[in-house]
C-alpha atoms as a PDB file:
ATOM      1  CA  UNK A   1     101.522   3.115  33.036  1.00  0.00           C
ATOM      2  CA  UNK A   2     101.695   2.050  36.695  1.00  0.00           C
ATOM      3  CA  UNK A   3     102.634   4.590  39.124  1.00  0.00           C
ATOM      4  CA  UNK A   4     102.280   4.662  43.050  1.00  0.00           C
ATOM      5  CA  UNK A   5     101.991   8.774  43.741  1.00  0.00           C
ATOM      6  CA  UNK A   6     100.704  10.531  40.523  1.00  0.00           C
ATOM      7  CA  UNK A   7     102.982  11.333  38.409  1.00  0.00           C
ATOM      8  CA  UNK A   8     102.095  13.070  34.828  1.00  0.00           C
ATOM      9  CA  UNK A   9     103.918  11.438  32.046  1.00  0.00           C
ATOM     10  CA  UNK A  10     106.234  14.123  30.537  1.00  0.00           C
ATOM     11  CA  UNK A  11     105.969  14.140  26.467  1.00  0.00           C
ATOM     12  CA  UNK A  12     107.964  15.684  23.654  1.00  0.00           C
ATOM     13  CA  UNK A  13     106.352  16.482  20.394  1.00  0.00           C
ATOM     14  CA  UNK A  14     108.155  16.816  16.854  1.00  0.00           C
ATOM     15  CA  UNK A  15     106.305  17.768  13.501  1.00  0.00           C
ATOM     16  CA  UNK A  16     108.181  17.306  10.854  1.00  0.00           C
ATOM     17  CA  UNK A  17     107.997  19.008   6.999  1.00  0.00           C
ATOM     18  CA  UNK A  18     110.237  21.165   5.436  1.00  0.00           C
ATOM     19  CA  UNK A  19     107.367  22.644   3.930  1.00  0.00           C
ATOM     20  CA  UNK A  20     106.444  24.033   7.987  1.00  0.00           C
ATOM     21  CA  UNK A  21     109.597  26.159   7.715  1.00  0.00           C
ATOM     22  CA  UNK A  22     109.631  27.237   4.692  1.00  0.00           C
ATOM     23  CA  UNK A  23     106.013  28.943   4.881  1.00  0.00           C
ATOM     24  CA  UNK A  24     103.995  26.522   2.374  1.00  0.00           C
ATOM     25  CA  UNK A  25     102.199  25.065   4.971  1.00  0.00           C
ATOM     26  CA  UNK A  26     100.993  26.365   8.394  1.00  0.00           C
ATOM     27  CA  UNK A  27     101.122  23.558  11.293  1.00  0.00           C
ATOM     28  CA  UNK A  28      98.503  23.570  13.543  1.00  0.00           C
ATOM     29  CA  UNK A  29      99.196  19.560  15.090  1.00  0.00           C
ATOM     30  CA  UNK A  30     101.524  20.854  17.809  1.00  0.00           C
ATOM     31  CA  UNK A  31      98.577  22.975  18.997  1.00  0.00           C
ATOM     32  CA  UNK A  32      96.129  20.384  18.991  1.00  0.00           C
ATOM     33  CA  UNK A  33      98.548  17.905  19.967  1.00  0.00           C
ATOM     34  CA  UNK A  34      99.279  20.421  23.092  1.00  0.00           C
ATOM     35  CA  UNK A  35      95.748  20.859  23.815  1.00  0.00           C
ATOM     36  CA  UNK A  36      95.068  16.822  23.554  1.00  0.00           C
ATOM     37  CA  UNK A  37      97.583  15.231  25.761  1.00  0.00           C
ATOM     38  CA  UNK A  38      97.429  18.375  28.619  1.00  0.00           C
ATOM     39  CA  UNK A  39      93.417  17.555  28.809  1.00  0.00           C
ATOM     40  CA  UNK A  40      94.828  13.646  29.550  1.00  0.00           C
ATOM     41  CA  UNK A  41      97.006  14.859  32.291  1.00  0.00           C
ATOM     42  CA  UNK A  42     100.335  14.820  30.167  1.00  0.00           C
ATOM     43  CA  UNK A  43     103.044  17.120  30.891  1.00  0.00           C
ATOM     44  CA  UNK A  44     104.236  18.814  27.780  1.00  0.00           C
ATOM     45  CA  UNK A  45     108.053  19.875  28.006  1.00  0.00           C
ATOM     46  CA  UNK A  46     108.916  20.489  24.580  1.00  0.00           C
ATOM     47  CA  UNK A  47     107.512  20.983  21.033  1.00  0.00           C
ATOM     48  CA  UNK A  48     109.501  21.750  18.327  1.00  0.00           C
ATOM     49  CA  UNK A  49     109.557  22.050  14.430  1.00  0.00           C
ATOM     50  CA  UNK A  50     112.167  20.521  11.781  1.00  0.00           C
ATOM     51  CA  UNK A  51     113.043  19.731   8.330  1.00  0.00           C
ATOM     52  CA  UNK A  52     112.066  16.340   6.253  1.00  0.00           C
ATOM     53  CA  UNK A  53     115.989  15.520   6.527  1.00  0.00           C
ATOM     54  CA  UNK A  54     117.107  12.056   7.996  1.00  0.00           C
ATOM     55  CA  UNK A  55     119.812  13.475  10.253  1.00  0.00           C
ATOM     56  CA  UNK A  56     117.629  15.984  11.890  1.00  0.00           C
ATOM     57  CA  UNK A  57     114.881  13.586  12.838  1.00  0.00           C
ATOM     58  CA  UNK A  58     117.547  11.200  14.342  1.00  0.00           C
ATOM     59  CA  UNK A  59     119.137  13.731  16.237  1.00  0.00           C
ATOM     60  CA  UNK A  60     115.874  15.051  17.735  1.00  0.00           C
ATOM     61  CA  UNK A  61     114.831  11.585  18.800  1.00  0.00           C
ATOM     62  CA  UNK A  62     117.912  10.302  19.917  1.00  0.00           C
ATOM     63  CA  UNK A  63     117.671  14.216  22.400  1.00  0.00           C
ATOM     64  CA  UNK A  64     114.022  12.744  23.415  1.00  0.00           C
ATOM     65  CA  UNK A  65     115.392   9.525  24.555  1.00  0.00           C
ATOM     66  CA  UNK A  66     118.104  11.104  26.312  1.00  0.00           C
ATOM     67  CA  UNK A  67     116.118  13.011  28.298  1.00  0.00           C
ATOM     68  CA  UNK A  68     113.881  10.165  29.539  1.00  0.00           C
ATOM     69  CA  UNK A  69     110.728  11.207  27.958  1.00  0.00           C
ATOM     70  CA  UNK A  70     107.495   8.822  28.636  1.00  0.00           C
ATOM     71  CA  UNK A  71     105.789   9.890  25.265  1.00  0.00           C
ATOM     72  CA  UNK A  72     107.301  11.345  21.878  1.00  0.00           C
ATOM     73  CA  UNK A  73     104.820  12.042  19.229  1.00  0.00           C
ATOM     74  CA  UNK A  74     106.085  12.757  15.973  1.00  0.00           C
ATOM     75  CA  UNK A  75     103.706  13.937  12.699  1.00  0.00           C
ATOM     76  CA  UNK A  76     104.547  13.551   9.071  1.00  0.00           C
ATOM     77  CA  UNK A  77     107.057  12.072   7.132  1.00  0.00           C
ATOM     78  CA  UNK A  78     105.314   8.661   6.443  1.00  0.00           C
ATOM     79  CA  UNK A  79     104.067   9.684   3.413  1.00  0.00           C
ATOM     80  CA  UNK A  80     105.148   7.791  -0.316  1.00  0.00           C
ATOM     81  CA  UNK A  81     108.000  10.224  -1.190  1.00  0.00           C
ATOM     82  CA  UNK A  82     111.439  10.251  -0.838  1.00  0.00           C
ATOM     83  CA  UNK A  83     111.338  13.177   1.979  1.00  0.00           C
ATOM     84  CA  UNK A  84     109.608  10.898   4.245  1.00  0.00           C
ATOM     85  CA  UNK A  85     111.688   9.476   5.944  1.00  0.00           C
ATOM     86  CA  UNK A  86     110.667   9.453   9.467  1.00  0.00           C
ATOM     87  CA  UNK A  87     110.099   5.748  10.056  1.00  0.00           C
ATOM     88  CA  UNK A  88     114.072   5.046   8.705  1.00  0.00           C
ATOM     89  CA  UNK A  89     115.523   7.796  11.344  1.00  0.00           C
ATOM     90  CA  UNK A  90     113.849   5.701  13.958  1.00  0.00           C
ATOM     91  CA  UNK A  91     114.910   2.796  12.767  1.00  0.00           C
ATOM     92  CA  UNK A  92     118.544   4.094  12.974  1.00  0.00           C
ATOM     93  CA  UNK A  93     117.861   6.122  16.536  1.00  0.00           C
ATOM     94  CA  UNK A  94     117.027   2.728  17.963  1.00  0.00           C
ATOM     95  CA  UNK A  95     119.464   0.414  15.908  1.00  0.00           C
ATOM     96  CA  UNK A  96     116.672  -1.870  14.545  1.00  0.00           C
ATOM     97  CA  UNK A  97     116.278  -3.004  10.707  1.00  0.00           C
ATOM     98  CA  UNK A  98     113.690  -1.605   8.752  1.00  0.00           C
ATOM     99  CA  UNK A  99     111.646  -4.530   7.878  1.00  0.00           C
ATOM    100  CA  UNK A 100     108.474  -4.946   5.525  1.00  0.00           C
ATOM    101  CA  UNK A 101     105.544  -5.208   7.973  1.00  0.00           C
ATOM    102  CA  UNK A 102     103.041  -7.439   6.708  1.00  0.00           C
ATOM    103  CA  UNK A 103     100.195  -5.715   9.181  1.00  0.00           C
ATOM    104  CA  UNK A 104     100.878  -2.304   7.788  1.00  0.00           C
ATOM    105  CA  UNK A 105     100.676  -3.779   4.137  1.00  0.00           C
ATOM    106  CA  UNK A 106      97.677  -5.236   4.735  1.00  0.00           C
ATOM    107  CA  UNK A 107      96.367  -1.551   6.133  1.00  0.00           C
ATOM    108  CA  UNK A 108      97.660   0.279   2.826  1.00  0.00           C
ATOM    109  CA  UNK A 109      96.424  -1.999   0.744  1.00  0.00           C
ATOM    110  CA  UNK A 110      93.157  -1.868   2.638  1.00  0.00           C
ATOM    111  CA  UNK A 111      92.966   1.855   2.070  1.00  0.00           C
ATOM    112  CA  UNK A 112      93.872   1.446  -1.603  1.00  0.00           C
ATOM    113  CA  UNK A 113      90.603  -0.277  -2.383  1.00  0.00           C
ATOM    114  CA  UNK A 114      88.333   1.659  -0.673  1.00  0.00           C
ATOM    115  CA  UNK A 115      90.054   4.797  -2.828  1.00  0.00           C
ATOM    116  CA  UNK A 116      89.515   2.516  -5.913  1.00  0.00           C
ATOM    117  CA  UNK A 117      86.110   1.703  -5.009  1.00  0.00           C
ATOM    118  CA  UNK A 118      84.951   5.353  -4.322  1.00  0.00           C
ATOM    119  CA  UNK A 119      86.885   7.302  -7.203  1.00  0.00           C
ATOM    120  CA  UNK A 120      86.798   4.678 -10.495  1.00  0.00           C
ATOM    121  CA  UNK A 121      89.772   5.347 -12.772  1.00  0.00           C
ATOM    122  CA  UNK A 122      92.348   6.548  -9.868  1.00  0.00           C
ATOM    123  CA  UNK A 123      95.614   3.870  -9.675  1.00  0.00           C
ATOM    124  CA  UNK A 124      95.374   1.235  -7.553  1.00  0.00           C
ATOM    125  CA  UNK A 125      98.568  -0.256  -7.826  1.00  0.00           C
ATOM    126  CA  UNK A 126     100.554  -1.543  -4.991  1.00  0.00           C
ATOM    127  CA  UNK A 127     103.262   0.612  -6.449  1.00  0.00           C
ATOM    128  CA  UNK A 128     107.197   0.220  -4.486  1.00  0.00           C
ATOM    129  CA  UNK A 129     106.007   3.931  -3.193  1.00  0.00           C
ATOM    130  CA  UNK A 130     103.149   2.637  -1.692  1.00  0.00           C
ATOM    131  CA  UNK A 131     104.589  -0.354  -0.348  1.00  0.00           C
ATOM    132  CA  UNK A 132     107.127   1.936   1.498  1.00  0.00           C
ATOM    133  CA  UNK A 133     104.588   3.175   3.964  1.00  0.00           C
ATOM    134  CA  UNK A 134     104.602  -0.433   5.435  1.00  0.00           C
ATOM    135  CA  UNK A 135     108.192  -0.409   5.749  1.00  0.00           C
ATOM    136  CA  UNK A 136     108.486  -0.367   9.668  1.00  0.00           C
ATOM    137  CA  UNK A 137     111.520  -0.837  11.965  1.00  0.00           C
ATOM    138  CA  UNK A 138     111.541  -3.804  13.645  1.00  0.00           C
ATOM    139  CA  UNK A 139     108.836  -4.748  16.144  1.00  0.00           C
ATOM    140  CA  UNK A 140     106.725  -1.004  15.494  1.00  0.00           C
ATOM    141  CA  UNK A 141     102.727  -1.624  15.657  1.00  0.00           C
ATOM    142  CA  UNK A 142     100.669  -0.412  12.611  1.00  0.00           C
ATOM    143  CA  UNK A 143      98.235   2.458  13.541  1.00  0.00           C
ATOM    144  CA  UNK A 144      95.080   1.909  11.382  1.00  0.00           C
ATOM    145  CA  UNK A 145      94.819   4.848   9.720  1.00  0.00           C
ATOM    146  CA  UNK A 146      90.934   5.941   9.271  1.00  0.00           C
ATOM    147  CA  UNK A 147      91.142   8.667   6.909  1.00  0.00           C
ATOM    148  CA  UNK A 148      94.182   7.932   4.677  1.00  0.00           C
ATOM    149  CA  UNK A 149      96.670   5.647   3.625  1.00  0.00           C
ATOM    150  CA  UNK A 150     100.269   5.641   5.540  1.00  0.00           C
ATOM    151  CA  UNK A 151      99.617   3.925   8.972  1.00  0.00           C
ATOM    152  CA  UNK A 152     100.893   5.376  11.918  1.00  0.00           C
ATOM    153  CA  UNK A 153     102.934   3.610  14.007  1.00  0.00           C
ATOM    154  CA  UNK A 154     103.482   2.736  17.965  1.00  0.00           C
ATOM    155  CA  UNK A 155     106.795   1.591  19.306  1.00  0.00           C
ATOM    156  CA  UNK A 156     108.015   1.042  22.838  1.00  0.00           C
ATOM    157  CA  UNK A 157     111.413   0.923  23.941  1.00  0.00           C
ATOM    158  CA  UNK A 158     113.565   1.104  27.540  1.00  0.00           C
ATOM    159  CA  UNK A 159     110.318   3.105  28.813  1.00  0.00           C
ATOM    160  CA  UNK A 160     109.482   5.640  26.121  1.00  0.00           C
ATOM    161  CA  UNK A 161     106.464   4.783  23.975  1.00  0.00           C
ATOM    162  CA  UNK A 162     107.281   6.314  20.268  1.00  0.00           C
ATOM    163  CA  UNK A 163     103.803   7.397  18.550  1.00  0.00           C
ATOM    164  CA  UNK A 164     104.734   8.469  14.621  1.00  0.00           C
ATOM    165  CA  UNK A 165     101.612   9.848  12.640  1.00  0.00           C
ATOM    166  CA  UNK A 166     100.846  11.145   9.808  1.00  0.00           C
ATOM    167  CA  UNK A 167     101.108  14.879   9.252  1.00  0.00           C
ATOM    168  CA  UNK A 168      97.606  15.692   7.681  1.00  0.00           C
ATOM    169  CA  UNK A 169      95.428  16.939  10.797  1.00  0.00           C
ATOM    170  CA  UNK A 170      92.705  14.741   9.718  1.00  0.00           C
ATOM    171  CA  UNK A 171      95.012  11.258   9.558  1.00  0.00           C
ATOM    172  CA  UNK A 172      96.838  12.325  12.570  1.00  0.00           C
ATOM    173  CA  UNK A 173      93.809  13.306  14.623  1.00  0.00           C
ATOM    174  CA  UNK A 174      92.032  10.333  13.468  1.00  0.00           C
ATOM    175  CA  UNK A 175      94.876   7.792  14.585  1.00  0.00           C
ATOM    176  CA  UNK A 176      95.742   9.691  18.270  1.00  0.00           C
ATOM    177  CA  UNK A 177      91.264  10.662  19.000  1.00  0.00           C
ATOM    178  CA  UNK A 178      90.026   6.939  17.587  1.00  0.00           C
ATOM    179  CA  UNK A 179      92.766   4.464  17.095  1.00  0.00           C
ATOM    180  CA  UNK A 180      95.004   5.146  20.700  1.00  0.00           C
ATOM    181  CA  UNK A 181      91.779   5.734  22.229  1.00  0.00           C
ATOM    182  CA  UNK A 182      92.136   2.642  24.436  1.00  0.00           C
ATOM    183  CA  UNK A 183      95.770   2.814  24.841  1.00  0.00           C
ATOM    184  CA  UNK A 184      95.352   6.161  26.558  1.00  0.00           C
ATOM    185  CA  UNK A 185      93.061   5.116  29.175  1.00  0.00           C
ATOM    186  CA  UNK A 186      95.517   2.853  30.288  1.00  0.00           C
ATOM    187  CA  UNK A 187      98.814   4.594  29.799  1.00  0.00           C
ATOM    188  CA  UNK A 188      97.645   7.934  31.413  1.00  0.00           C
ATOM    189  CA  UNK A 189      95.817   6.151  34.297  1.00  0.00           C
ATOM    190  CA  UNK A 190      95.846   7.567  37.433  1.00  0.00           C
ATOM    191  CA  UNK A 191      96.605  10.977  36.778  1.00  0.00           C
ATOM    192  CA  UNK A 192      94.317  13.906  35.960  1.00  0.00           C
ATOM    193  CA  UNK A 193      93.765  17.345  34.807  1.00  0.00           C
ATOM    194  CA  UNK A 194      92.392  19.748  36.521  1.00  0.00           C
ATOM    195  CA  UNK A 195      92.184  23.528  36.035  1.00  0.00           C
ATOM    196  CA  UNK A 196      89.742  26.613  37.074  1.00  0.00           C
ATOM    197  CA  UNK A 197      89.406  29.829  35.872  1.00  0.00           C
ATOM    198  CA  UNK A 198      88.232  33.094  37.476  1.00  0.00           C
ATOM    199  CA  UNK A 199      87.384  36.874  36.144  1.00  0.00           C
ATOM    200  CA  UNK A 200      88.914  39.671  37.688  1.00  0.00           C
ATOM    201  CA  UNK A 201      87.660  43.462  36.658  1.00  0.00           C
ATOM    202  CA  UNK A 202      89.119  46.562  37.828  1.00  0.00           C
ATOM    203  CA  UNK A 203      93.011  45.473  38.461  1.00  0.00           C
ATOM    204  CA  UNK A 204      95.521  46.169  35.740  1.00  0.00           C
ATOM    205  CA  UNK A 205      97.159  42.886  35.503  1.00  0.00           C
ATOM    206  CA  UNK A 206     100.746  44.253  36.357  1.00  0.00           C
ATOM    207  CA  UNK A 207      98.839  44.806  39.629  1.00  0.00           C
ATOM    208  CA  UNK A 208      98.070  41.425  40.142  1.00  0.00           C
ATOM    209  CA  UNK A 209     101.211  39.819  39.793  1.00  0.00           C
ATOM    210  CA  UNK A 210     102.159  40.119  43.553  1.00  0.00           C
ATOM    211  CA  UNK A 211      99.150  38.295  44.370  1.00  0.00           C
ATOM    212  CA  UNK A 212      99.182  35.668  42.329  1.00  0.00           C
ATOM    213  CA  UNK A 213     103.004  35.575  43.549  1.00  0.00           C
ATOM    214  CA  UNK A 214     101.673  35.103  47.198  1.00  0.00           C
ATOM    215  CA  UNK A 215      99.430  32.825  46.527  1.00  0.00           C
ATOM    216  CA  UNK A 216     101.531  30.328  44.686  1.00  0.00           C
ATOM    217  CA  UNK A 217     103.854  30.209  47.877  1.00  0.00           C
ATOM    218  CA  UNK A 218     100.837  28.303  49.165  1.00  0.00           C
ATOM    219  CA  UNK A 219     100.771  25.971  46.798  1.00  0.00           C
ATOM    220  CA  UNK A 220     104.273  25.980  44.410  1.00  0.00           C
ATOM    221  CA  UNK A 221     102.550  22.841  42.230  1.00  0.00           C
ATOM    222  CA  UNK A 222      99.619  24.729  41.277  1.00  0.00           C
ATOM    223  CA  UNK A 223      99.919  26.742  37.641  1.00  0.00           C
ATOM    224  CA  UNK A 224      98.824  30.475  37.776  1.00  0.00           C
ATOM    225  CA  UNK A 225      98.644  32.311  34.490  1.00  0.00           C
ATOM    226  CA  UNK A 226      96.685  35.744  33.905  1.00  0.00           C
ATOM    227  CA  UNK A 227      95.494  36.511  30.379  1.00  0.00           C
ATOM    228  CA  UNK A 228      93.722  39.919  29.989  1.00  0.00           C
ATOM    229  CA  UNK A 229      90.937  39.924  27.432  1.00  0.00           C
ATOM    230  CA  UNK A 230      88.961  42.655  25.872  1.00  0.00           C
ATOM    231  CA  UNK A 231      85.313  42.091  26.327  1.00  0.00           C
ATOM    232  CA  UNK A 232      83.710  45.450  24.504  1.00  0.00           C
ATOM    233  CA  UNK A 233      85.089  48.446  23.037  1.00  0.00           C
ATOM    234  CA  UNK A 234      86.885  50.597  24.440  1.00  0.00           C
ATOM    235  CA  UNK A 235      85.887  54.513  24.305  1.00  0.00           C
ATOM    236  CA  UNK A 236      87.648  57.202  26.398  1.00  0.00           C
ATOM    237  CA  UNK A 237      85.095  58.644  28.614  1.00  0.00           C
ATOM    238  CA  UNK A 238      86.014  61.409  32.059  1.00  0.00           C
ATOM    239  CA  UNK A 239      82.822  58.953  33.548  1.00  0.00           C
ATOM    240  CA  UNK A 240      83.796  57.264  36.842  1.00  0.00           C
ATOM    241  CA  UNK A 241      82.882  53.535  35.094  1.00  0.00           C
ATOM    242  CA  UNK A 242      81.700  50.799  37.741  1.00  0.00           C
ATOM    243  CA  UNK A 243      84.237  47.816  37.705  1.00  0.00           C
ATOM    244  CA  UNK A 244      81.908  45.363  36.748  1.00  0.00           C
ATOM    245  CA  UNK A 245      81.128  47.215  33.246  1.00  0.00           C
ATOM    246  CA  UNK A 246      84.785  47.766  32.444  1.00  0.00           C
ATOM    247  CA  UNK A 247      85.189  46.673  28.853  1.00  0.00           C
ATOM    248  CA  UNK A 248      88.533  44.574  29.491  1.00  0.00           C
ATOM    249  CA  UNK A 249      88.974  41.521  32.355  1.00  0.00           C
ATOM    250  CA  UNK A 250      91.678  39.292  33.757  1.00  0.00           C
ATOM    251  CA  UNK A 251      91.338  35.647  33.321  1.00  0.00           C
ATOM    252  CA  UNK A 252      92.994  33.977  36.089  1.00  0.00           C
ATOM    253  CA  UNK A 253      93.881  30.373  35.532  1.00  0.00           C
ATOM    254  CA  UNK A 254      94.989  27.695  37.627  1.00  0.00           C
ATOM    255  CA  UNK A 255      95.603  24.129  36.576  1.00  0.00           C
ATOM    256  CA  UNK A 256      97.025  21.157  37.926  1.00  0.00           C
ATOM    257  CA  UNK A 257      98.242  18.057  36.609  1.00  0.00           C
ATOM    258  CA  UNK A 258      99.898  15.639  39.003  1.00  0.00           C
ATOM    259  CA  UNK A 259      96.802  14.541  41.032  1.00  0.00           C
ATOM    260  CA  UNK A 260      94.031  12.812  41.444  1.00  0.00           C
ATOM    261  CA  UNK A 261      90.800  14.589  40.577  1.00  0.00           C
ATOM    262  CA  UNK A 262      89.470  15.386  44.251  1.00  0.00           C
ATOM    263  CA  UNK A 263      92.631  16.867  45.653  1.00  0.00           C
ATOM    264  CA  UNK A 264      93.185  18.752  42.491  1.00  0.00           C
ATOM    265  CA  UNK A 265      89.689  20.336  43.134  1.00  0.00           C
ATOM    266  CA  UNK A 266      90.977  20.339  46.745  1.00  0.00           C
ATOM    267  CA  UNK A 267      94.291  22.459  46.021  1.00  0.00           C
ATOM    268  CA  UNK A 268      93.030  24.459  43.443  1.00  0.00           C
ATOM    269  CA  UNK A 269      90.279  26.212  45.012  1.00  0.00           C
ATOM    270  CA  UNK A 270      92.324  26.780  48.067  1.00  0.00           C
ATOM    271  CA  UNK A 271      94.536  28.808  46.112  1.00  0.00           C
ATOM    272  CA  UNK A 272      91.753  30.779  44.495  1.00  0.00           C
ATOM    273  CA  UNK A 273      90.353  31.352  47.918  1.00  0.00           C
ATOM    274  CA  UNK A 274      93.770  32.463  49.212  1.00  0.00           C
ATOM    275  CA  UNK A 275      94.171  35.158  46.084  1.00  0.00           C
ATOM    276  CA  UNK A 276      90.379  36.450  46.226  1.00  0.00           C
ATOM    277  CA  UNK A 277      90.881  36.879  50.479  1.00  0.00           C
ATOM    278  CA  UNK A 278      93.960  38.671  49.869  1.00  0.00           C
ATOM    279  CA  UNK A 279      92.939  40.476  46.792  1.00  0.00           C
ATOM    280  CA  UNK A 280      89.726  41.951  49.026  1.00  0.00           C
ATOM    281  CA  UNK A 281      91.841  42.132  51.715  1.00  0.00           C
ATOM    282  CA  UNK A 282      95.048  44.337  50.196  1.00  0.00           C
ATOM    283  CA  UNK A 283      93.577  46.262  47.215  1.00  0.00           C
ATOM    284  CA  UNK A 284      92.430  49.490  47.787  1.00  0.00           C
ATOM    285  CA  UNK A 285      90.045  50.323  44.538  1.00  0.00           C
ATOM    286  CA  UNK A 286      86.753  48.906  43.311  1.00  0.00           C
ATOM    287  CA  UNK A 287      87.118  45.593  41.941  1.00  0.00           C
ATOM    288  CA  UNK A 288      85.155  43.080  40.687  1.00  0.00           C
ATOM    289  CA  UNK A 289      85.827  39.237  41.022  1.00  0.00           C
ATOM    290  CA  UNK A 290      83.420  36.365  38.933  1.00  0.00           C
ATOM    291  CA  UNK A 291      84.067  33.017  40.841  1.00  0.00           C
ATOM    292  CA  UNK A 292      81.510  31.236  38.056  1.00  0.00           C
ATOM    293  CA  UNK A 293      84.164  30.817  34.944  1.00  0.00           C
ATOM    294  CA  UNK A 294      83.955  27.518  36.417  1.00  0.00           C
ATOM    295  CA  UNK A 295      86.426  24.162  36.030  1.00  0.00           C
ATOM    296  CA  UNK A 296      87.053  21.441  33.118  1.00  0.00           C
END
């Protein structure tokens, strides 16, 4: 992806399985997925949760596309049964026959000896099940699959690159973390993420919301978010407790995506130096501020 200015590619995520919404299975790839692509600088805008049902799929792409999105990454559905029918609803979102694609054979039937070499006895068959997983609209690139059977599969079109994988964590981790690892270096290029936390002790967090309010005035583009974490148990005590030994903190955390590494540095520790001076500054109680959380 070539950009002049940094610019983080915005991405929409879609897991797909009936069996998500119906309480059978807990999902846990948009959380991953969330945690993956905002390390590579992406900008997440939405991630959502459907049913294994053609028209649903279609519609949800089809909203993507609208929408302009650089990156859609949808899990499940490629699977041998007759839910699966992701790789059909993006055939029909983009108008394009779905077409037998000899690379993706060759991948399934790849994976189907290595199963028959390792567990003697199971079906190795290239059954018309099996040879669905290959079927691929036209001009989608197999995704080896390293620890199953149903490739993934890559697809660009008018500027949005289509990723479908697998839903089992393990395929679909396996295909984005080792098979895209090159294509990532290249299509997040230029853009970074950046992000540094700091410990507050001794302010209630309600407390600190007008500072971190004044402080992003500084800089609008960099993310604040306060999470308050207990650190030891709390007892009820009429002792005057220093705010250093308090048994509860605030995490402070700013981020930034849209930049290159040294001016993210740059903007974010201005802003933590603008909220610590006015923090010392303004508040009128003993407090306690840990500038060593450090950045990823």
């Amino acid at each position: 992806m070539t950009r002049g200015e940094p610019i983080a590619p915005t991405i929409h995520l879609i897991a797909i399985g009936s069996e998500l919404l119906n309480g059978e299975t807990r999902d846990t790839n948009l959380a991953w997925l969330i945690h993956f692509f905002t390390r590579k600088a992406g900008k997440i805008l939405r991630a959502v949760v459907i049913r294994d049902d053609f028209d649903s799929v279609k519609w949800e792409i089809e909203r993507a596309r609208s929408e302009g999105i650089d990156l859609m990454v949808t899990t499940g559905g490629l699977g041998p049964t007759d839910d699966d029918a992701t790789l059909a609803a993006i055939a029909g979102c983009l108008d394009l026959p779905l077409k037998l694609n000899e690379e993706a054979l060759g991948l399934v039937m790849e994976r189907i000896s290595a199963m028959a070499r390792f567990r003697p006895g199971i079906p190795h068959k290239l059954t018309k099940e099996r040879k669905g997983m290959a079927l691929f609209p036209q001009g989608g690139i197999p995704l080896r699959n390293p620890a199953g059977v149903a490739p993934g599969m890559l697809h660009t079109v008018q500027g949005t690159t289509l990723v479908a994988v697998p839903g089992v964590p393990s395929e679909m981790r396996g295909i984005i973390r080792e098979t895209l690892r090159d294509f990532w270096k290249d299509f997040f290029e230029g853009v970074c993420y950046v992000r540094r936390n700091i410990i507050v002790k001794g302010v209630p967090e309600a407390e600190l919301a007008p500072y971190m309010r004044r402080a992003n005035t500084v800089d609008p583009g960099v993310y604040i978010k306060s999470k308050l974490k207990v650190v030891g148990k709390i007892v009820a005590t009429d002792k005057v407790c220093p705010p250093e030994k308090l048994p509860w903190e605030i995490v402070l955390h700013f981020s930034i995506i849209e930049c290159t590494r040294g001016d993210g540095k740059r903007r974010t520790d201005r802003l933590v130096d603008s909220l610590v001076s006015d923090l010392r500054k303004r508040y009128k109680h003993p407090l306690h501020i840990d500038l060593r959380p450090g950045r990823v």
